[in-house]
PDB file of N, CA and C in Angstrom:
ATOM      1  N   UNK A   1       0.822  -1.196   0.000  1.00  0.00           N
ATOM      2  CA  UNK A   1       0.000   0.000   0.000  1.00  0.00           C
ATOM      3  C   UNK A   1       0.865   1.259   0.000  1.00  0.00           C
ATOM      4  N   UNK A   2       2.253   1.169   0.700  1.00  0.00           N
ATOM      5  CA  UNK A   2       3.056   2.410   1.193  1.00  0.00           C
ATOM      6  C   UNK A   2       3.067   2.388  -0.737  1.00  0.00           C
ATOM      7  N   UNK A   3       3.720   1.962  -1.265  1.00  0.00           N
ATOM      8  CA  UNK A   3       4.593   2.426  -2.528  1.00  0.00           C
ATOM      9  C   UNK A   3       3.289   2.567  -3.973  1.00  0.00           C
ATOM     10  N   UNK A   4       1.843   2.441  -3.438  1.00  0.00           N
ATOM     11  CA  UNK A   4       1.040   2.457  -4.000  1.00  0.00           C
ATOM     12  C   UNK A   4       0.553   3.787  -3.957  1.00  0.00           C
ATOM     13  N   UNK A   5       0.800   4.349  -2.745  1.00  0.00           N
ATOM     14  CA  UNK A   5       0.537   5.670  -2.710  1.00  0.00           C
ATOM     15  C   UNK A   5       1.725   6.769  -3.120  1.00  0.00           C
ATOM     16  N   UNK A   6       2.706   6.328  -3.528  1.00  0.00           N
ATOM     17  CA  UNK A   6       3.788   7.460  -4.145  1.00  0.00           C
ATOM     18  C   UNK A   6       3.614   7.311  -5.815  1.00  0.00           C
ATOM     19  N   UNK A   7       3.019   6.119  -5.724  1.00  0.00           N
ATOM     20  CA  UNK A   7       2.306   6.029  -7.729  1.00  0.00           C
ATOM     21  C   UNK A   7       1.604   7.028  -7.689  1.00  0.00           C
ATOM     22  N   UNK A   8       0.356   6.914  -6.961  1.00  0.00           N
ATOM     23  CA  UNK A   8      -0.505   7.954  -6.881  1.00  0.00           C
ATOM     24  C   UNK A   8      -0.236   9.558  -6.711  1.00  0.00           C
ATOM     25  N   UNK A   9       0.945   9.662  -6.181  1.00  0.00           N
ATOM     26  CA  UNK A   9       1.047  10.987  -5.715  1.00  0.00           C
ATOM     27  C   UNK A   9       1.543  11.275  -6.926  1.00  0.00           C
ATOM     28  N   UNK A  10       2.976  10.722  -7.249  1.00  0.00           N
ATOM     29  CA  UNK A  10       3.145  11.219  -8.827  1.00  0.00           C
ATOM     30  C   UNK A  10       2.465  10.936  -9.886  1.00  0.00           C
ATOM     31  N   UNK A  11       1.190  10.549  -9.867  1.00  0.00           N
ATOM     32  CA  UNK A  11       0.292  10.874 -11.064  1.00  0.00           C
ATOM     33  C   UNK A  11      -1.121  11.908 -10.558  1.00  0.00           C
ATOM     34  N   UNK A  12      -0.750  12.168  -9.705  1.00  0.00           N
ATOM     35  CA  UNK A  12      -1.268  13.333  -9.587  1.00  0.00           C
ATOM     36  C   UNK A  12      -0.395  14.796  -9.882  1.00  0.00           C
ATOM     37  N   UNK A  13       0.650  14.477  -9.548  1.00  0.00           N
ATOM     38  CA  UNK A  13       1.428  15.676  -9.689  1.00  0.00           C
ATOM     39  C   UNK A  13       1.381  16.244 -11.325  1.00  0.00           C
ATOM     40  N   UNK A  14       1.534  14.733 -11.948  1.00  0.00           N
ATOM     41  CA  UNK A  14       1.468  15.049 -13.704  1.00  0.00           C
ATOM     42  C   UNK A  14       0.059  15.577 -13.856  1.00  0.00           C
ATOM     43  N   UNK A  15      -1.196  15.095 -13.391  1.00  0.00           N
ATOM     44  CA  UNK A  15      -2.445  15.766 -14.185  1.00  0.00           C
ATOM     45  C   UNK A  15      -2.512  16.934 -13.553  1.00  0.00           C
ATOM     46  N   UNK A  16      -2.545  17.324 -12.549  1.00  0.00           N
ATOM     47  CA  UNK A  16      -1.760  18.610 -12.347  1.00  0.00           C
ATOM     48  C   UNK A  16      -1.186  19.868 -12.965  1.00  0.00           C
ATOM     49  N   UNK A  17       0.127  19.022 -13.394  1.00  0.00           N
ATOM     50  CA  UNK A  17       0.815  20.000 -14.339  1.00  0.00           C
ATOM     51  C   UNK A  17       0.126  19.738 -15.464  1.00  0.00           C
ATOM     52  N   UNK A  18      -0.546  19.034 -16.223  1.00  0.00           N
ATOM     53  CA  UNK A  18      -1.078  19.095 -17.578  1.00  0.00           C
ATOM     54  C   UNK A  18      -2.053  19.919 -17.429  1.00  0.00           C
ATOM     55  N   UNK A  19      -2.407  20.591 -16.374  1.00  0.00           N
ATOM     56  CA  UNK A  19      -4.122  21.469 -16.787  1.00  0.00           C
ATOM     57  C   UNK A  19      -3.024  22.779 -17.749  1.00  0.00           C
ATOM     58  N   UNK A  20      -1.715  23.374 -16.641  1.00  0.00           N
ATOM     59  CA  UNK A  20      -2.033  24.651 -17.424  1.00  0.00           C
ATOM     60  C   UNK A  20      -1.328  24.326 -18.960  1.00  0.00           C
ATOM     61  N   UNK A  21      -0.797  23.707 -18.853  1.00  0.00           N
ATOM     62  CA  UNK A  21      -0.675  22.443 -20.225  1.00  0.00           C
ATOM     63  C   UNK A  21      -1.302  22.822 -21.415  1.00  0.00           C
ATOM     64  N   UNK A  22      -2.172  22.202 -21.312  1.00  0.00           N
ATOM     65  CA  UNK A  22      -4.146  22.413 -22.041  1.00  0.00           C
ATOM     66  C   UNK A  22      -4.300  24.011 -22.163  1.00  0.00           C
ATOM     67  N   UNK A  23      -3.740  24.079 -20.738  1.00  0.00           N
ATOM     68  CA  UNK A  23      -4.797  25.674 -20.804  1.00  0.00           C
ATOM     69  C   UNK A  23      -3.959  26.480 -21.989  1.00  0.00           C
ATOM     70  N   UNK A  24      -2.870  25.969 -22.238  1.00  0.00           N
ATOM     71  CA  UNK A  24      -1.943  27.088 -23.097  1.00  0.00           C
ATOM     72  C   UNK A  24      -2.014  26.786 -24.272  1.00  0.00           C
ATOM     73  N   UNK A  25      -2.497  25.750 -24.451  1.00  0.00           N
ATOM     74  CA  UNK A  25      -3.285  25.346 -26.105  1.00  0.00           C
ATOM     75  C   UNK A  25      -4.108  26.104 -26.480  1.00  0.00           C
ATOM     76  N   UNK A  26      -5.528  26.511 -25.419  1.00  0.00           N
ATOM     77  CA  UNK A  26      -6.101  27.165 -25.781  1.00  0.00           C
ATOM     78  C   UNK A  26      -6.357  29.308 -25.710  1.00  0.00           C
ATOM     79  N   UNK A  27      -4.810  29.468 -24.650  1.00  0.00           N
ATOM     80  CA  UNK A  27      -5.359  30.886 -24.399  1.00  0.00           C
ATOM     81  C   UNK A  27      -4.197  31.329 -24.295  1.00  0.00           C
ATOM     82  N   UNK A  28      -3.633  32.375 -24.344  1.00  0.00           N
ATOM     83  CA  UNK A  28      -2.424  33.198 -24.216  1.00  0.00           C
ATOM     84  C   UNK A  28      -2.244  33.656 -23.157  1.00  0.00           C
ATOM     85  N   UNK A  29      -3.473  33.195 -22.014  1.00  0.00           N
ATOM     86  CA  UNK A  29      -3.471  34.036 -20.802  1.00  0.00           C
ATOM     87  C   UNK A  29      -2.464  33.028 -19.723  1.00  0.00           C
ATOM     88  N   UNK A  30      -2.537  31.787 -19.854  1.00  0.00           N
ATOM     89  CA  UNK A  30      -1.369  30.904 -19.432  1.00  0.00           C
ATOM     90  C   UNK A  30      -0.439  30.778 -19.925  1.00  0.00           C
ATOM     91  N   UNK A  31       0.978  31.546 -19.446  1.00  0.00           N
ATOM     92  CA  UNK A  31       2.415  31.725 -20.258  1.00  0.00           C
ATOM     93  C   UNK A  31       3.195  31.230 -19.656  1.00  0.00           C
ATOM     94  N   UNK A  32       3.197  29.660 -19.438  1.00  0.00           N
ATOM     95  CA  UNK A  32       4.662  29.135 -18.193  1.00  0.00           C
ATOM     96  C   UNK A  32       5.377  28.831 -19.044  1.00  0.00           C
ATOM     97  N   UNK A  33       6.755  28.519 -18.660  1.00  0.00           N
ATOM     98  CA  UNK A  33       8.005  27.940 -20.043  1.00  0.00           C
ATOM     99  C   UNK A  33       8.460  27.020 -18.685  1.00  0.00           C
ATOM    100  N   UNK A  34       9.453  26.174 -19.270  1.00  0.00           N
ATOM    101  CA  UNK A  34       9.884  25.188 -18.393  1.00  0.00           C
ATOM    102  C   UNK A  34      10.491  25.275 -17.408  1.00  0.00           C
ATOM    103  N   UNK A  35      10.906  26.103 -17.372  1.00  0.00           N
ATOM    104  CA  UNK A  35      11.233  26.724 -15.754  1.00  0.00           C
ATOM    105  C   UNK A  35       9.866  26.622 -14.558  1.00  0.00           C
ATOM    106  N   UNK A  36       8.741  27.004 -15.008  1.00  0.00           N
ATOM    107  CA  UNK A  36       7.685  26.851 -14.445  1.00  0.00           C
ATOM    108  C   UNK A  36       7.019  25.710 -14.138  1.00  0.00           C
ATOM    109  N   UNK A  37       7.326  24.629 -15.338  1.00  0.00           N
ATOM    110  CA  UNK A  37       6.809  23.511 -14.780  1.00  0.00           C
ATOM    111  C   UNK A  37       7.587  22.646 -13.704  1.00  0.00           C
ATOM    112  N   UNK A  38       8.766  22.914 -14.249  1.00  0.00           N
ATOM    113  CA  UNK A  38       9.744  22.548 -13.250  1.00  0.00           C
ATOM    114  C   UNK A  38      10.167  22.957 -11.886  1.00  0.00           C
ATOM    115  N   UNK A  39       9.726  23.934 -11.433  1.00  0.00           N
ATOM    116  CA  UNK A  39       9.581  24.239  -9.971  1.00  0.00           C
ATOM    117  C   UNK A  39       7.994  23.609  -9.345  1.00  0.00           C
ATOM    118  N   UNK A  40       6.807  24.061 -10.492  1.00  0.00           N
ATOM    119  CA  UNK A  40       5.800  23.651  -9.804  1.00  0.00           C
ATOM    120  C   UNK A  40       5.997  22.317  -9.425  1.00  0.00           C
ATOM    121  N   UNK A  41       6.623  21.381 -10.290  1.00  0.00           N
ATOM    122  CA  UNK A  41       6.850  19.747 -10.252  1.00  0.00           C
ATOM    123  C   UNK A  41       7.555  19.653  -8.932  1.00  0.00           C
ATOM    124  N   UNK A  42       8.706  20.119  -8.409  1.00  0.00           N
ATOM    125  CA  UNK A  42       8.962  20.278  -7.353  1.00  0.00           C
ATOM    126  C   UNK A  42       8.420  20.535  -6.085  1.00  0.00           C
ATOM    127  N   UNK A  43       7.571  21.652  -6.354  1.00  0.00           N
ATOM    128  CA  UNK A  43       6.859  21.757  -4.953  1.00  0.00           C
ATOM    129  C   UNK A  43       5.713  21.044  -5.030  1.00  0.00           C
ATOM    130  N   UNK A  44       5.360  20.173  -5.855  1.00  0.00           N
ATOM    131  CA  UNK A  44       4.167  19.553  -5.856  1.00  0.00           C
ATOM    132  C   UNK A  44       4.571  18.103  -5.494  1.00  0.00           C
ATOM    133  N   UNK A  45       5.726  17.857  -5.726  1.00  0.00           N
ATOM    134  CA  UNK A  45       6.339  16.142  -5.407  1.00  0.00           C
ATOM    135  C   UNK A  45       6.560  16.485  -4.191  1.00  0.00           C
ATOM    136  N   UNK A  46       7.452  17.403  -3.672  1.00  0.00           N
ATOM    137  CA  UNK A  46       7.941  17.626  -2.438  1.00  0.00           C
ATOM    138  C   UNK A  46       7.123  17.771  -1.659  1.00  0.00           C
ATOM    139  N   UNK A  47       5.954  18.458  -1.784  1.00  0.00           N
ATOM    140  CA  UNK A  47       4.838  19.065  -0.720  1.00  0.00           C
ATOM    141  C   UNK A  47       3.995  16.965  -0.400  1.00  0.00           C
ATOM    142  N   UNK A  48       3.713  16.294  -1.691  1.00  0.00           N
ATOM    143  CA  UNK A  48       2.845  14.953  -1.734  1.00  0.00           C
ATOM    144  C   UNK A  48       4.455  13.978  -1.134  1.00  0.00           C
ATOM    145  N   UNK A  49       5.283  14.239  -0.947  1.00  0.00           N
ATOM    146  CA  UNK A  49       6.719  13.169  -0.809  1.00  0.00           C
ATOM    147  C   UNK A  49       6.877  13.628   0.917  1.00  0.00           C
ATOM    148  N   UNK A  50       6.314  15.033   1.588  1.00  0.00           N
ATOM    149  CA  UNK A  50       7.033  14.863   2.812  1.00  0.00           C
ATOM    150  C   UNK A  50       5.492  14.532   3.653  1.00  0.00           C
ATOM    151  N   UNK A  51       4.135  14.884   3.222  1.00  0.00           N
ATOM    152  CA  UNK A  51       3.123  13.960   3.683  1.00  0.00           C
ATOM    153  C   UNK A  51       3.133  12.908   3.454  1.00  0.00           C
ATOM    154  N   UNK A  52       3.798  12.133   2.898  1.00  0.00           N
ATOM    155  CA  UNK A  52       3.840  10.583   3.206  1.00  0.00           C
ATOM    156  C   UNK A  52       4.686  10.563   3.880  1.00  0.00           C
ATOM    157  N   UNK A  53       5.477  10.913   3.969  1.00  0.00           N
ATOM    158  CA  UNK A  53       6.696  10.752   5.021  1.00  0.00           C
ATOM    159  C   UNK A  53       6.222  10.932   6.262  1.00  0.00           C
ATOM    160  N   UNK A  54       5.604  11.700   6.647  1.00  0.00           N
ATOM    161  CA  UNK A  54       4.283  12.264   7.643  1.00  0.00           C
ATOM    162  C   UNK A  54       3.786  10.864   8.473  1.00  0.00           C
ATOM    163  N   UNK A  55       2.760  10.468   7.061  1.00  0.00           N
ATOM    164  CA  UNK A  55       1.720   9.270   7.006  1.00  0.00           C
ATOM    165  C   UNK A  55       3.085   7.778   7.710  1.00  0.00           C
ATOM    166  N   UNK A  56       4.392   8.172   7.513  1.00  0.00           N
ATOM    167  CA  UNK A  56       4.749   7.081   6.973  1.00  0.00           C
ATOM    168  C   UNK A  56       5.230   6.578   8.813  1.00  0.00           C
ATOM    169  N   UNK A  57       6.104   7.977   9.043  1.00  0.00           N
ATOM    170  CA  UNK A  57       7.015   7.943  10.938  1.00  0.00           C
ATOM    171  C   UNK A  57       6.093   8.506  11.197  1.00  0.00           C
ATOM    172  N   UNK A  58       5.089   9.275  11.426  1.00  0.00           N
ATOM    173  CA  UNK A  58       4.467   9.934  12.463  1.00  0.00           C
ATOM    174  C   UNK A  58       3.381   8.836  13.363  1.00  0.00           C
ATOM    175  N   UNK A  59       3.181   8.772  14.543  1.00  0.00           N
ATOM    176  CA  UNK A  59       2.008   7.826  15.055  1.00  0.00           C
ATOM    177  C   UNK A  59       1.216   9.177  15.416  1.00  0.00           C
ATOM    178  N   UNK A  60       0.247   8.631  15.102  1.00  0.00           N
ATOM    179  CA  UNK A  60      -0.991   9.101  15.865  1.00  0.00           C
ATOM    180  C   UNK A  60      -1.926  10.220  14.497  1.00  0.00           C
ATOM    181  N   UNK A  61      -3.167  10.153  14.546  1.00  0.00           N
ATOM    182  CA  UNK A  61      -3.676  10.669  13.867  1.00  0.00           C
ATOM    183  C   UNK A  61      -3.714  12.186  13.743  1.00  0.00           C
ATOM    184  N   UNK A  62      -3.617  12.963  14.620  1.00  0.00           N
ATOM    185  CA  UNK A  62      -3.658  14.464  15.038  1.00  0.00           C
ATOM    186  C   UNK A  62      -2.274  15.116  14.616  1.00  0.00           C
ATOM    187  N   UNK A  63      -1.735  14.319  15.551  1.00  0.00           N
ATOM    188  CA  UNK A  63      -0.126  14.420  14.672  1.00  0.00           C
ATOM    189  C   UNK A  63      -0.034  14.650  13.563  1.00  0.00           C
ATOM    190  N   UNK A  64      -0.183  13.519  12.887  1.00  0.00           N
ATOM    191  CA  UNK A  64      -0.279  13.588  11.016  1.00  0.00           C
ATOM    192  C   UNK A  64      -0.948  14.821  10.622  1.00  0.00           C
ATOM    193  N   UNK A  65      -2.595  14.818  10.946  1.00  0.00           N
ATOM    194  CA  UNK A  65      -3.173  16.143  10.594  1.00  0.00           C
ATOM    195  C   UNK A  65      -2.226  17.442  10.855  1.00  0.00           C
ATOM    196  N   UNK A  66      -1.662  17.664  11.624  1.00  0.00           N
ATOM    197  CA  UNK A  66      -1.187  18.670  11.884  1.00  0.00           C
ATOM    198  C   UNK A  66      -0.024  19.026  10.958  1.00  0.00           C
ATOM    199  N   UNK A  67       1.149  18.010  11.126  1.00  0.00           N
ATOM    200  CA  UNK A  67       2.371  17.784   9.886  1.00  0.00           C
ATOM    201  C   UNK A  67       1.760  18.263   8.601  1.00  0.00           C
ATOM    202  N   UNK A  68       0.614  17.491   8.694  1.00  0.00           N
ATOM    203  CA  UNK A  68       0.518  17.674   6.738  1.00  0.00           C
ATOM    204  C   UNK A  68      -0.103  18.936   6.239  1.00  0.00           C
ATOM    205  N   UNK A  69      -1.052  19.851   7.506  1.00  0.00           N
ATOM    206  CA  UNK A  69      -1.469  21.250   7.120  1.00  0.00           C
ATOM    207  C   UNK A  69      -0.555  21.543   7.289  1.00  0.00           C
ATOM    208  N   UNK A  70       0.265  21.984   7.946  1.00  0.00           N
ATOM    209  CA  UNK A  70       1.944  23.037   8.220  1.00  0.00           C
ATOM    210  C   UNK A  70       2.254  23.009   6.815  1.00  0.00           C
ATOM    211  N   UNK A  71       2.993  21.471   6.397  1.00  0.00           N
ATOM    212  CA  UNK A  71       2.992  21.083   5.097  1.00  0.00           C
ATOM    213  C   UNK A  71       2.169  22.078   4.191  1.00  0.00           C
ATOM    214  N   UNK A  72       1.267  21.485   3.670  1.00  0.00           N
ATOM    215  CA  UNK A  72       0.101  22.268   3.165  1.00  0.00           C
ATOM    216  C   UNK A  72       0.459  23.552   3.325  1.00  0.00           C
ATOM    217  N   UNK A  73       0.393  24.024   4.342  1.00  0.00           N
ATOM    218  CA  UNK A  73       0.367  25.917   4.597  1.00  0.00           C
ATOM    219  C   UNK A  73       1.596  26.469   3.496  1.00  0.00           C
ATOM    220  N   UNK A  74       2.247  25.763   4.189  1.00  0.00           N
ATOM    221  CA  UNK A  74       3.999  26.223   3.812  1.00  0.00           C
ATOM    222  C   UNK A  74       3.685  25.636   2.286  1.00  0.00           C
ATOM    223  N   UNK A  75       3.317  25.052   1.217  1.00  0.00           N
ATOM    224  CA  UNK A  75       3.090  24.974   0.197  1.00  0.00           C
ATOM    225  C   UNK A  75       2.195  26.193  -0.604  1.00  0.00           C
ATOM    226  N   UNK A  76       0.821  26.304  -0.067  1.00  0.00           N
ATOM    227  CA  UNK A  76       0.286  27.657  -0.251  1.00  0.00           C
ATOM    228  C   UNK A  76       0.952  28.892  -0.093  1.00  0.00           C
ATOM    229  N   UNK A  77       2.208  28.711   0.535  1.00  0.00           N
ATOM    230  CA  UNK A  77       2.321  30.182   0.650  1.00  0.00           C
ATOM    231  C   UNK A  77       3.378  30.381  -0.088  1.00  0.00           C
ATOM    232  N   UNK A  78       4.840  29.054  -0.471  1.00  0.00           N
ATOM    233  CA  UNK A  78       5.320  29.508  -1.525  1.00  0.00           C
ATOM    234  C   UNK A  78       4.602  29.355  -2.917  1.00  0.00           C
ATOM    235  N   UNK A  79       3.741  29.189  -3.076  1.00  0.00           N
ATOM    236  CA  UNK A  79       2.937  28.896  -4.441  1.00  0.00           C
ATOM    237  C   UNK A  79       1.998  30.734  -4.435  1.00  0.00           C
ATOM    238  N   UNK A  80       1.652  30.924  -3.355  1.00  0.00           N
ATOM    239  CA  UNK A  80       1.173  32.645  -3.572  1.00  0.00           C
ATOM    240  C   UNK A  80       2.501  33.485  -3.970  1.00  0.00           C
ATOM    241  N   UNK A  81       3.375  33.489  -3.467  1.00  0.00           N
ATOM    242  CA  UNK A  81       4.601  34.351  -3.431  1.00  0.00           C
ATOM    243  C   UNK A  81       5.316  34.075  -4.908  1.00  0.00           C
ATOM    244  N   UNK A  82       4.947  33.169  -5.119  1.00  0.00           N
ATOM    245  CA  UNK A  82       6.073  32.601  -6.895  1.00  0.00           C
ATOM    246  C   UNK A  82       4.933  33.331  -8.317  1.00  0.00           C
ATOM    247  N   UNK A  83       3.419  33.045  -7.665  1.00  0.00           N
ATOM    248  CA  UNK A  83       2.537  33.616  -8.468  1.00  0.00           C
ATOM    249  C   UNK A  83       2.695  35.170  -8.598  1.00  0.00           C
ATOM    250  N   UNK A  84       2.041  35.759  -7.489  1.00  0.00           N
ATOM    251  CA  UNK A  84       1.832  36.862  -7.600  1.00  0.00           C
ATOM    252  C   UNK A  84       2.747  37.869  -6.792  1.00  0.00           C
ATOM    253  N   UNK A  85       3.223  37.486  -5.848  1.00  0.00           N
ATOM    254  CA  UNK A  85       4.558  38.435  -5.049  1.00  0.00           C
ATOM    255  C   UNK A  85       3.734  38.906  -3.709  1.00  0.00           C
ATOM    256  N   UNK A  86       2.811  38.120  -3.383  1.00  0.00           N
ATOM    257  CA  UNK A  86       2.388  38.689  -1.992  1.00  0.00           C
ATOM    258  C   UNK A  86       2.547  39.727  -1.497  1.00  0.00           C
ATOM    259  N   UNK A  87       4.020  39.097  -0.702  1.00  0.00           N
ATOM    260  CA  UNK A  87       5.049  39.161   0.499  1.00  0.00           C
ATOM    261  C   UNK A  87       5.804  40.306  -0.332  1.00  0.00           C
ATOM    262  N   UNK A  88       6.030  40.582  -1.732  1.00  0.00           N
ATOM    263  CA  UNK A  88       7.035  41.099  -2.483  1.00  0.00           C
ATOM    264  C   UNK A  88       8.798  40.877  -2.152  1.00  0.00           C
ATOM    265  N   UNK A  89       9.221  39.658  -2.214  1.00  0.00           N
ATOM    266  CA  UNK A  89      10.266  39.216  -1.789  1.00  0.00           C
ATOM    267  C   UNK A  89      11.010  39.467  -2.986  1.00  0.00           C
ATOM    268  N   UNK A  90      12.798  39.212  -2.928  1.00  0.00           N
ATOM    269  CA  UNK A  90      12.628  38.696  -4.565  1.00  0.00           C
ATOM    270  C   UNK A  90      12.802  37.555  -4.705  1.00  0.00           C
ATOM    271  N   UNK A  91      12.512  36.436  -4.108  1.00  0.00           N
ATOM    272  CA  UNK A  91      12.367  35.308  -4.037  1.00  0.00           C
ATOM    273  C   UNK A  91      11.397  35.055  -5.272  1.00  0.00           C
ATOM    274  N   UNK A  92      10.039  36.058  -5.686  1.00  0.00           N
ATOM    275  CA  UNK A  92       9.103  36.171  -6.374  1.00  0.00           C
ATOM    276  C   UNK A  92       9.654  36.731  -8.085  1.00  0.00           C
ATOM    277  N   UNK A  93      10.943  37.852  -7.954  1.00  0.00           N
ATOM    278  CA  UNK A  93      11.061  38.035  -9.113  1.00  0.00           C
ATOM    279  C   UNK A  93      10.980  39.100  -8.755  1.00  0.00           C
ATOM    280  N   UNK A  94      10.468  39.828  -7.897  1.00  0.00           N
ATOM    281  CA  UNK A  94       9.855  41.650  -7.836  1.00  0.00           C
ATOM    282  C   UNK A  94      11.499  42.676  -7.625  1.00  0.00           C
TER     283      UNK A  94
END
């Protein structure tokens, strides 16, 4: 089951990255180049690779919940800051 769920995670990560994929077939308003997919791929393996890791040493259920929102958080917030510059770091480009 453990190594059934890292299939899963990386095929999620790919349909994922294929939306804005698609989306750039059809609109000019999605402009990533490979640099973009390639970080999102990163924080999207990394963010689904350290909740299992979570799922994998952590006991106890609350525990986990907790690991994997932090997780989570800390994913949302470099994914706001890379988009749009929040924080205005230049971590963002600004």
């Amino acid at each position: 089951m453990e190594n059934k769920r890292l299939i899963i995670i990386q095929s999620v990560v790919g349909i994922l990255l294929l939306i804005p994929l698609i989306a750039m077939q059809f609109t000019n308003e999605v402009d990533w180049d490979i640099f973009d997919f390639l970080i999102m791929g990163i924080l999207l393996s990394g963010t689904g690779f350290l909740c299992e890791f979570a799922l994998r040493k952590v006991k106890g259920t609350l525990n986990r919940i907790i690991i994997c929102g932090a997780v989570l958080f800390v994913f949302f917030l470099i994914w706001a800051e890379l988009a749009v510059g929040i924080f205005g770091t230049p971590f963002a480009g600004s």
